[in-house]
Protein backbone atom coordinates (compact mmCIF):
# COMPACT_ATOMS: atom_id res chain seq x y z
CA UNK A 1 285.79 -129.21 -55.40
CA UNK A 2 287.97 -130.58 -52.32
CA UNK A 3 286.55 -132.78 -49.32
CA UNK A 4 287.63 -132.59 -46.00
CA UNK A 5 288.29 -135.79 -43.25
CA UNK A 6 289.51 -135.16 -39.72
CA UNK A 7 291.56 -132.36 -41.30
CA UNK A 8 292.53 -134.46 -44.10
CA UNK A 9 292.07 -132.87 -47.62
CA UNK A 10 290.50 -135.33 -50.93
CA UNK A 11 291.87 -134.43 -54.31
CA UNK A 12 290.37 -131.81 -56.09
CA UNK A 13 287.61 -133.09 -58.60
CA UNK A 14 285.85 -130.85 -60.55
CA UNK A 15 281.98 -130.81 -61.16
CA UNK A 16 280.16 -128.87 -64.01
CA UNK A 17 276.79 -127.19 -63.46
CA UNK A 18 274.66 -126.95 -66.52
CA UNK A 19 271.90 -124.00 -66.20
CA UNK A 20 268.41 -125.59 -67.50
CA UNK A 21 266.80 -123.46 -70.13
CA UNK A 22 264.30 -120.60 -69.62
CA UNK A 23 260.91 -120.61 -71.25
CA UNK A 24 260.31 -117.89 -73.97
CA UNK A 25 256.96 -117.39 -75.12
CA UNK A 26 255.22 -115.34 -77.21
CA UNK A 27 251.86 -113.81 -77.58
CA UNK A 28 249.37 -115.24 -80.11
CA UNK A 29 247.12 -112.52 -79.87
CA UNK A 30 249.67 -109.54 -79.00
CA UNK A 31 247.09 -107.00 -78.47
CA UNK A 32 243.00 -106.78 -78.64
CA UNK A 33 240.33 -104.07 -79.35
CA UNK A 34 236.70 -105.23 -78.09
CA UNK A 35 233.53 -103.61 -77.34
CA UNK A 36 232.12 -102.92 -73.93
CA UNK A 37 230.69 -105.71 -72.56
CA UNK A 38 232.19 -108.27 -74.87
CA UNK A 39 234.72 -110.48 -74.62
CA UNK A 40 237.94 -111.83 -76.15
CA UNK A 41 240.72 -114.89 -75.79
CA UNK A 42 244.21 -113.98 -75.44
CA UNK A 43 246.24 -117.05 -76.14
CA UNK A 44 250.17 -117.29 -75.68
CA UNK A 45 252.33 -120.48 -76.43
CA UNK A 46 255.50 -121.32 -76.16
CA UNK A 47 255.91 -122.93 -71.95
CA UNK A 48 254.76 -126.17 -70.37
CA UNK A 49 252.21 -124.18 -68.53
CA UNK A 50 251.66 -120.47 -67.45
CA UNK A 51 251.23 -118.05 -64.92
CA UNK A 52 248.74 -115.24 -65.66
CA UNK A 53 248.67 -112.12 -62.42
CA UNK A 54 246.12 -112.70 -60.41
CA UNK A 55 244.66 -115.51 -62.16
CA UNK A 56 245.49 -119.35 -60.61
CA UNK A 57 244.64 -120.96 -64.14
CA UNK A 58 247.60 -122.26 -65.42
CA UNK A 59 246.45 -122.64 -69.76
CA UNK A 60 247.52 -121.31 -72.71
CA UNK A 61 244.66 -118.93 -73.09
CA UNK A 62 242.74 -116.54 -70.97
CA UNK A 63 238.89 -115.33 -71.54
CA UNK A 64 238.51 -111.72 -70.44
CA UNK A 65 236.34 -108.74 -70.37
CA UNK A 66 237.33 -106.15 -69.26
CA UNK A 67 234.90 -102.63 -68.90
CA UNK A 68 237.81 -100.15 -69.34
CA UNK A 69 241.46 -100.18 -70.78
CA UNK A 70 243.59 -103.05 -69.23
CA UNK A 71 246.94 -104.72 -69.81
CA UNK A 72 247.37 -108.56 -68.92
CA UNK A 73 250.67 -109.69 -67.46
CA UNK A 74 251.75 -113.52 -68.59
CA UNK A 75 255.01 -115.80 -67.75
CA UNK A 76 255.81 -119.17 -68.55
CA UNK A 77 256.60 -122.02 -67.01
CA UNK A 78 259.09 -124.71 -67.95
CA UNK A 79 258.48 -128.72 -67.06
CA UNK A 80 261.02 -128.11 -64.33
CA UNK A 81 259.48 -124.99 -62.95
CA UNK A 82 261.72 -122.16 -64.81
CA UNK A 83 260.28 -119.08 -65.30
CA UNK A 84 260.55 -116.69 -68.36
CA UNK A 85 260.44 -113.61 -68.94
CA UNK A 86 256.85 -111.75 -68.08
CA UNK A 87 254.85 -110.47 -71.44
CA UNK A 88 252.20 -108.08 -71.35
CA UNK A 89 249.21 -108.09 -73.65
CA UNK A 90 246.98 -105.03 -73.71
CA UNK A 91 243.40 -104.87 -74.67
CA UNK A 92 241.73 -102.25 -75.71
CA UNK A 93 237.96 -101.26 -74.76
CA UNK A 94 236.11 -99.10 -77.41
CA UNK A 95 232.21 -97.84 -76.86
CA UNK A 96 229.25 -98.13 -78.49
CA UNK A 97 227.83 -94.75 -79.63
CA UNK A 98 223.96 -95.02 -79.05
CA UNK A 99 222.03 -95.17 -81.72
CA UNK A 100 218.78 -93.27 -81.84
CA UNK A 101 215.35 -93.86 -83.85
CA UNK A 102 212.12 -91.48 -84.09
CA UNK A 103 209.14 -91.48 -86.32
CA UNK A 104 209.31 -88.64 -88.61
CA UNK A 105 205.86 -88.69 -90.08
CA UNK A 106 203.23 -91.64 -90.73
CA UNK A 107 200.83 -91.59 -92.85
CA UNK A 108 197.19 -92.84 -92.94
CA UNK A 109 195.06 -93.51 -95.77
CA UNK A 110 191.30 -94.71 -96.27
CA UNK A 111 191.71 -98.13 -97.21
CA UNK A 112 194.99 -98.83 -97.02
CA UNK A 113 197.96 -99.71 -94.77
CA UNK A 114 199.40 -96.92 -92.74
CA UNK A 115 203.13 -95.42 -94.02
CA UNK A 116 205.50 -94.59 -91.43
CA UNK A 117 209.07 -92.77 -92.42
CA UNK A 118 211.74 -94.13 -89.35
CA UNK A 119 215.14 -92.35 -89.12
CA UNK A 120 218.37 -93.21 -87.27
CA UNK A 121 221.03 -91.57 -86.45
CA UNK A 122 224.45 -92.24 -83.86
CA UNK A 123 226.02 -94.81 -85.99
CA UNK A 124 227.97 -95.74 -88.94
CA UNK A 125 225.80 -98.48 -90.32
CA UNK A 126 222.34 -100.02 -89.56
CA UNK A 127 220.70 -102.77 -89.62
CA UNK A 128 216.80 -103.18 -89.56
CA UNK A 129 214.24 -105.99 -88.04
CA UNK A 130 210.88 -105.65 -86.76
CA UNK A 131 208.23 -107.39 -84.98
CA UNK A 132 205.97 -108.91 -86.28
CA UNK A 133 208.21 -109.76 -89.53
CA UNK A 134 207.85 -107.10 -92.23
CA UNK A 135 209.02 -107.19 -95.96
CA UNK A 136 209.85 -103.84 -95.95
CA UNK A 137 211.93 -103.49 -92.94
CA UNK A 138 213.78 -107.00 -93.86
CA UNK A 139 217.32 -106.23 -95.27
CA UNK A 140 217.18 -102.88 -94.83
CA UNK A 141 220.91 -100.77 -93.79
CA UNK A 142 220.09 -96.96 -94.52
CA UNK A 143 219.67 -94.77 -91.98
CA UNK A 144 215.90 -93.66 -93.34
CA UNK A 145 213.16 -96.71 -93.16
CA UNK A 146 210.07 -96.05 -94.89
CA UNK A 147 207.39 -99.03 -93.51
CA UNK A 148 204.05 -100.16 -94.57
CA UNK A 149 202.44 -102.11 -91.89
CA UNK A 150 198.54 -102.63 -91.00
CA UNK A 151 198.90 -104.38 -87.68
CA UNK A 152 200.79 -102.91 -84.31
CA UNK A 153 204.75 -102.97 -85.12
CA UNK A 154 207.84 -102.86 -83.56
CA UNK A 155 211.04 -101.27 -84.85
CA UNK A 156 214.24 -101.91 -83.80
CA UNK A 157 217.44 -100.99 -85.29
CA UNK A 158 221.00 -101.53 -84.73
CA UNK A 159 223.44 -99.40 -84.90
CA UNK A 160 227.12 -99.98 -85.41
CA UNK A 161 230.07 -97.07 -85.37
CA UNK A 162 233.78 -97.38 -86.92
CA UNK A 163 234.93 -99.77 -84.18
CA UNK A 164 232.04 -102.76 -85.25
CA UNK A 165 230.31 -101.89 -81.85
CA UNK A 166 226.20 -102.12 -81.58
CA UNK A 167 223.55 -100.29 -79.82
CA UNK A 168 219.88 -100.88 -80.89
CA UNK A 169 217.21 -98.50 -80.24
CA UNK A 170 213.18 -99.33 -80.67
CA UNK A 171 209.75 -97.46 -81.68
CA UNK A 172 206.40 -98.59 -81.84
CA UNK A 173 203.92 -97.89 -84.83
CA UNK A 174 200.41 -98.08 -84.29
CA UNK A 175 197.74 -97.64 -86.37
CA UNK A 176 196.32 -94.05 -86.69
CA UNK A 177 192.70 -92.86 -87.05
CA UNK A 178 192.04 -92.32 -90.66
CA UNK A 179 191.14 -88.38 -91.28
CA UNK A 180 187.44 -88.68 -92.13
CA UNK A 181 185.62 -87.08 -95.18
CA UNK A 182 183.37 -84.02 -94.37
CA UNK A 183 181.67 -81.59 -97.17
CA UNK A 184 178.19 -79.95 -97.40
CA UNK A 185 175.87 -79.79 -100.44
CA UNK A 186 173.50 -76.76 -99.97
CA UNK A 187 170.68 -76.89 -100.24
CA UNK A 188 169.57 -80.43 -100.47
CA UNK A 189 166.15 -79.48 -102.13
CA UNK A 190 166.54 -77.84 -105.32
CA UNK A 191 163.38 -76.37 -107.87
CA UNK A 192 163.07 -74.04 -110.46
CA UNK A 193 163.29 -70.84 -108.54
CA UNK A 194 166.48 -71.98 -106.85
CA UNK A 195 168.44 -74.25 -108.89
CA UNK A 196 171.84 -73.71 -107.97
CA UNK A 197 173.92 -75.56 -105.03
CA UNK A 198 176.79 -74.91 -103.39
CA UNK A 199 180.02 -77.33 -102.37
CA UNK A 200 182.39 -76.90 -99.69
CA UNK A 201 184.55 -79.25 -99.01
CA UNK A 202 185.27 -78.88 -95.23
CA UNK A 203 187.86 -82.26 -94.36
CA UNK A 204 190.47 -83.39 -94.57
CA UNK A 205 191.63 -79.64 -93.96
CA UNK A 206 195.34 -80.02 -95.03
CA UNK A 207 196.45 -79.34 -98.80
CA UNK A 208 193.71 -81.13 -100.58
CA UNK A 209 192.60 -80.96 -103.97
CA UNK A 210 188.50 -81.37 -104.45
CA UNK A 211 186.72 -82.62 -107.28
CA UNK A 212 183.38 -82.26 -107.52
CA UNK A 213 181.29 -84.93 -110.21
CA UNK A 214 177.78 -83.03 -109.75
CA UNK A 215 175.53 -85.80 -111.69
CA UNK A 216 174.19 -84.07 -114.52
CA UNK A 217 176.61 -84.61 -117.40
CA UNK A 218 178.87 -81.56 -117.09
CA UNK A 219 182.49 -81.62 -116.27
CA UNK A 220 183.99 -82.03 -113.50
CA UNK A 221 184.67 -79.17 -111.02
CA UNK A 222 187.65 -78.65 -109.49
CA UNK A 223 187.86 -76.31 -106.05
CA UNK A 224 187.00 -76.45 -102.28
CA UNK A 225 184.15 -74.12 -102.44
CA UNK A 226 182.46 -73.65 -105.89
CA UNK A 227 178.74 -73.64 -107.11
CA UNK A 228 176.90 -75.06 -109.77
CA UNK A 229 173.47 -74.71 -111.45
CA UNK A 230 171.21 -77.16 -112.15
CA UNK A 231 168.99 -77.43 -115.17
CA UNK A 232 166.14 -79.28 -113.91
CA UNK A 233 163.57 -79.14 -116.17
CA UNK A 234 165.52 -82.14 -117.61
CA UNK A 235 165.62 -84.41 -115.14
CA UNK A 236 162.83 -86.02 -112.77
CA UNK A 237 165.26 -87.84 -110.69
CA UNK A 238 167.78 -86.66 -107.78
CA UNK A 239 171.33 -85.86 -108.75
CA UNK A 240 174.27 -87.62 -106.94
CA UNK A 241 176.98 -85.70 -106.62
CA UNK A 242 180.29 -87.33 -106.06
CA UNK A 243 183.16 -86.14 -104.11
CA UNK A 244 186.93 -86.97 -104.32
CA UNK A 245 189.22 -85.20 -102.05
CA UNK A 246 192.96 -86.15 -102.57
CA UNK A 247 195.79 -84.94 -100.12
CA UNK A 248 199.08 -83.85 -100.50
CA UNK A 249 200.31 -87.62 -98.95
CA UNK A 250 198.48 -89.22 -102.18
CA UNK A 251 195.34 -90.25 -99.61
CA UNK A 252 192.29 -90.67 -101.68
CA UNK A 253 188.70 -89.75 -100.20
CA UNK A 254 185.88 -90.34 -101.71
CA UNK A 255 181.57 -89.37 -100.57
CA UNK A 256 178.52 -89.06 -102.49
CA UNK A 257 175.65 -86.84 -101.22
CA UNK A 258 171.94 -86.25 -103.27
CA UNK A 259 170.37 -82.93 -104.52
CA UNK A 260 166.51 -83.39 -104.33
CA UNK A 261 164.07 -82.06 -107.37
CA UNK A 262 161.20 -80.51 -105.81
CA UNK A 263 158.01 -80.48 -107.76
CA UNK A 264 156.29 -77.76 -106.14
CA UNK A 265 152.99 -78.01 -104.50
CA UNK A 266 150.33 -76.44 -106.62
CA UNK A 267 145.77 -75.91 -106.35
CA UNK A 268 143.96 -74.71 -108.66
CA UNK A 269 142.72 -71.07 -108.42
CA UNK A 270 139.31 -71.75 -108.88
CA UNK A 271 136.47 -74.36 -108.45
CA UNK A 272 132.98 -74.33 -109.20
CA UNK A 273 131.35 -76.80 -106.56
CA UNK A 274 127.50 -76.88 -108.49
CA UNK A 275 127.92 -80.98 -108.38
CA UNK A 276 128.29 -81.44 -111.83
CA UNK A 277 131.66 -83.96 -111.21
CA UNK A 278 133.58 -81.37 -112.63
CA UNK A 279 136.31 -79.23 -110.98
CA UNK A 280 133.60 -79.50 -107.90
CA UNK A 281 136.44 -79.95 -105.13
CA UNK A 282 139.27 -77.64 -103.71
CA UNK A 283 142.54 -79.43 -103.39
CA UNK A 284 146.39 -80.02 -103.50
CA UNK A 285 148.54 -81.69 -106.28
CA UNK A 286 152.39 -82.96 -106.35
CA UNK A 287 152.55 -83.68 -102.48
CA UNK A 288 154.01 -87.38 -102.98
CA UNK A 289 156.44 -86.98 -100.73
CA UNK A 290 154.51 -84.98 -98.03
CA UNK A 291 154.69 -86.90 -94.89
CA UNK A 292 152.91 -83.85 -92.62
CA UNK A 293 150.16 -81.69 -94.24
CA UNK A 294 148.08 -78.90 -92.75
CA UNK A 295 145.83 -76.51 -94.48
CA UNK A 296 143.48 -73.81 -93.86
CA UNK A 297 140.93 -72.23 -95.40
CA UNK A 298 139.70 -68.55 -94.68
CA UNK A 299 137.01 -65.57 -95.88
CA UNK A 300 137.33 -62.41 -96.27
CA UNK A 301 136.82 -61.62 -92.48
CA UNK A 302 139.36 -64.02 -91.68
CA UNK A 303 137.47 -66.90 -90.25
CA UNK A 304 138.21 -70.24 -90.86
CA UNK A 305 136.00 -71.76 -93.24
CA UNK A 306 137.71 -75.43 -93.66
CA UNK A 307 140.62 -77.24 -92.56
CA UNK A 308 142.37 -80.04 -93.65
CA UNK A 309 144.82 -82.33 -92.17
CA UNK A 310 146.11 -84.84 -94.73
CA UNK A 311 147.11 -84.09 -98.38
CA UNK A 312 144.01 -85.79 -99.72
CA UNK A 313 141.69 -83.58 -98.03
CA UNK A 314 139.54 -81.65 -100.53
CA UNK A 315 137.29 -78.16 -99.61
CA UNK A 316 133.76 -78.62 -101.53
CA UNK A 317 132.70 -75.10 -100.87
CA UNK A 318 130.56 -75.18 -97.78
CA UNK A 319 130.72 -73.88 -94.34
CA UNK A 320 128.89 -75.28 -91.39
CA UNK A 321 127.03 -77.57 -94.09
CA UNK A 322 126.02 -74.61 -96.30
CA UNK A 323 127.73 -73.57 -99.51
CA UNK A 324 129.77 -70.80 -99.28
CA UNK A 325 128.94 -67.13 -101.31
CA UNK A 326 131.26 -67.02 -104.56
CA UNK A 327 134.01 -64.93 -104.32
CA UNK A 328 137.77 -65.05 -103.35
CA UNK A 329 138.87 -67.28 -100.24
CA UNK A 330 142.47 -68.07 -99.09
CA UNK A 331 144.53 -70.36 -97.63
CA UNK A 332 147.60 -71.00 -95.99
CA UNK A 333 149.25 -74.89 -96.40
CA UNK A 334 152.19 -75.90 -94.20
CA UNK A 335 154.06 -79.46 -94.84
CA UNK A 336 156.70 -81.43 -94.25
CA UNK A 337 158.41 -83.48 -96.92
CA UNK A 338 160.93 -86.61 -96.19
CA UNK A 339 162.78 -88.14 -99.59
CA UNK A 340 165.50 -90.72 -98.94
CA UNK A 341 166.07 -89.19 -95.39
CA UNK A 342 166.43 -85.39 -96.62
CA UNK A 343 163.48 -83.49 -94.80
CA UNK A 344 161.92 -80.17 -96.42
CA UNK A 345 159.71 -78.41 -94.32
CA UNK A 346 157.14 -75.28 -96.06
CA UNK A 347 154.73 -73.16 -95.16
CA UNK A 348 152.46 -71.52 -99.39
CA UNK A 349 150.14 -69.01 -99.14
CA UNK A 350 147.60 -68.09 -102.02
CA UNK A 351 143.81 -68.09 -102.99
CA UNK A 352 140.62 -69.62 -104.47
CA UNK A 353 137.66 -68.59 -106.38
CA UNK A 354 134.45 -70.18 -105.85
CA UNK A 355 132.84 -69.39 -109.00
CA UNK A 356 128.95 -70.17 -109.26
């Protein structure tokens, strides 16, 4: 270097000029992968402070989250203002496939708690909760729930693909109406002219297997529709038959219906009203159950000669307050019979002697 003074010239002194050092940094988190809508640091070191584009903060780290594919652009800064070289750090954005959840079948039985099967699909792995809490949905990470639950429940499950990203989807279980029990026993009134019933089971309607406990010692039956005879001569009280119907689900249904004895109404088919006290009276026998009776009393020309309108009504032979001529009379008897709520309604026809 040489000065100059009114055209004078210095000495020539030399000067040296020592370049300051540029920054280099490097990147502590090179690259990143995160799911949509998350977010990840991306920290760098290696400068006093730095310059991120389009960012004013100056640290050593930057929170982003970005929705699609995006590379970040970094220099340094040296404590006298050099810059480095610029760095770029690219992050990845991957995507949640969405997970799906239906109700593939529940489940209701008499009694018990209803049984839903849940499947998922969309995802790689899954992860089960529910609301309120449930033991069997607790822990769960197959794609196939099967639930017990006797109260309103939410499902939801979450659902995470190869790149750890979630989606959750939700159902709701509520409780279903139980199928109800329906079967006939025909008839309800049974004697010894017509001993022999018949059962249908009618619902639940779906595969069902029937069993049929009929009451009077035999085995069991085992059909929908079958029929069975009675032997009633031993036995004065009503059979109970007992139904089980068990579905194809493992549902268990269970009824009871009664089969009546009827002891038939009976009269004698002759009298001889002469006022001895013996056999004097016309009347009815095994009406203990008769709620309604009605009975009438006619000649040979048809005309009414007596009527009675209880079951304890009795004919003593006279018409008009004079005794009838011997001979043959008939009659006609209509009733109706209640026992434990099962009505039988009749109308017998037959005759009388009135023998002097």
């Amino acid at each position: 270097m040489i000065g100059i003074n009114e055209g004078c010239e210095s000495a020539p002194k030399e000067v040296t000029l020592t370049p300051l050092p540029l920054p280099v940094i490097e990147a502590i988190t090179p690259h990143a992968t995160i799911c949509e809508g998350n977010e990840t640091t991306l920290k760098v070191a290696g400068a006093y402070s730095y310059q991120w584009q389009g960012v004013s903060d100056d640290a050593d780290y930057l929170l982003v989250s970005p929705v699609e594919d995006k590379v970040y652009t970094v220099r340094g800064v040296s404590e006298k203002g050099c810059y480095s070289d610029p760095i770029d750090i690219p992050v990845m954005v991957r995507y949640a496939d969405q997970v799906k959840a239906h109700i593939e079948k529940i489940i209701a039985c008499p009694g018990k708690p209803d049984s839903a099967i849940v499947v998922a699909e969309g995802a790689l792995s899954y992860k089960w909760s529910s609301f309120p809490e449930n033991e069997y949905v607790m822990n769960n990470q197959s794609d196939r729930l099967v639930v017990l639950y006797d109260t309103p429940t939410t499902i939801t499950v979450e659902g995470t693909n190869e790149f750890a990203c979630n989606s959750t989807a939700q159902v709701s279980l509520a409780r279903m109406p139980v199928p109800t029990l329906e079967f006939k026993v025909e008839p309800e009134w049974i004697d010894a002219a017509n001993p022999t019933v018949r059962l249908t089971g009618m619902a639940p309607n779906n595969e069902v297997t029937w069993w049929w406990n009929v009451g009077d010692g035999s085995a069991l039956l085992q059909a929908r529709d079958t029929m069975h005879t009675y032997q009633i001569e031993k036995f004065n009280q009503p059979f109970v038959v007992e139904v089980t119907a068990i579905d194809q689900y493992g549902c268990r249904f269970e009824g009871e219906a009664q089969v009546h004895i009827w002891k038939d109404v009976w009269s004698p088919t002759a009298f001889t009203p002469n006022g001895d006290g013996l056999n004097d009276v016309f009347g009815f026998y095994g009406v203990d159950e008769v709620e309604e009776f009605l009975f009438y009393i006619y000649n040979r020309l048809g005309e009414v000669v007596f009527e009675g309108h209880t079951a304890d009504d009795t004919w003593d032979g006279t018409y008009q307050g004079k005794p009838c001529p011997w001979g043959v009379y008939g009659w006609v008897a209509q009733y109706r019979a209640v026992l434990n709520g099962v009505e039988r309604q009749e109308t017998l026809r037959g005759q009388v002697s009135i023998v002097k």
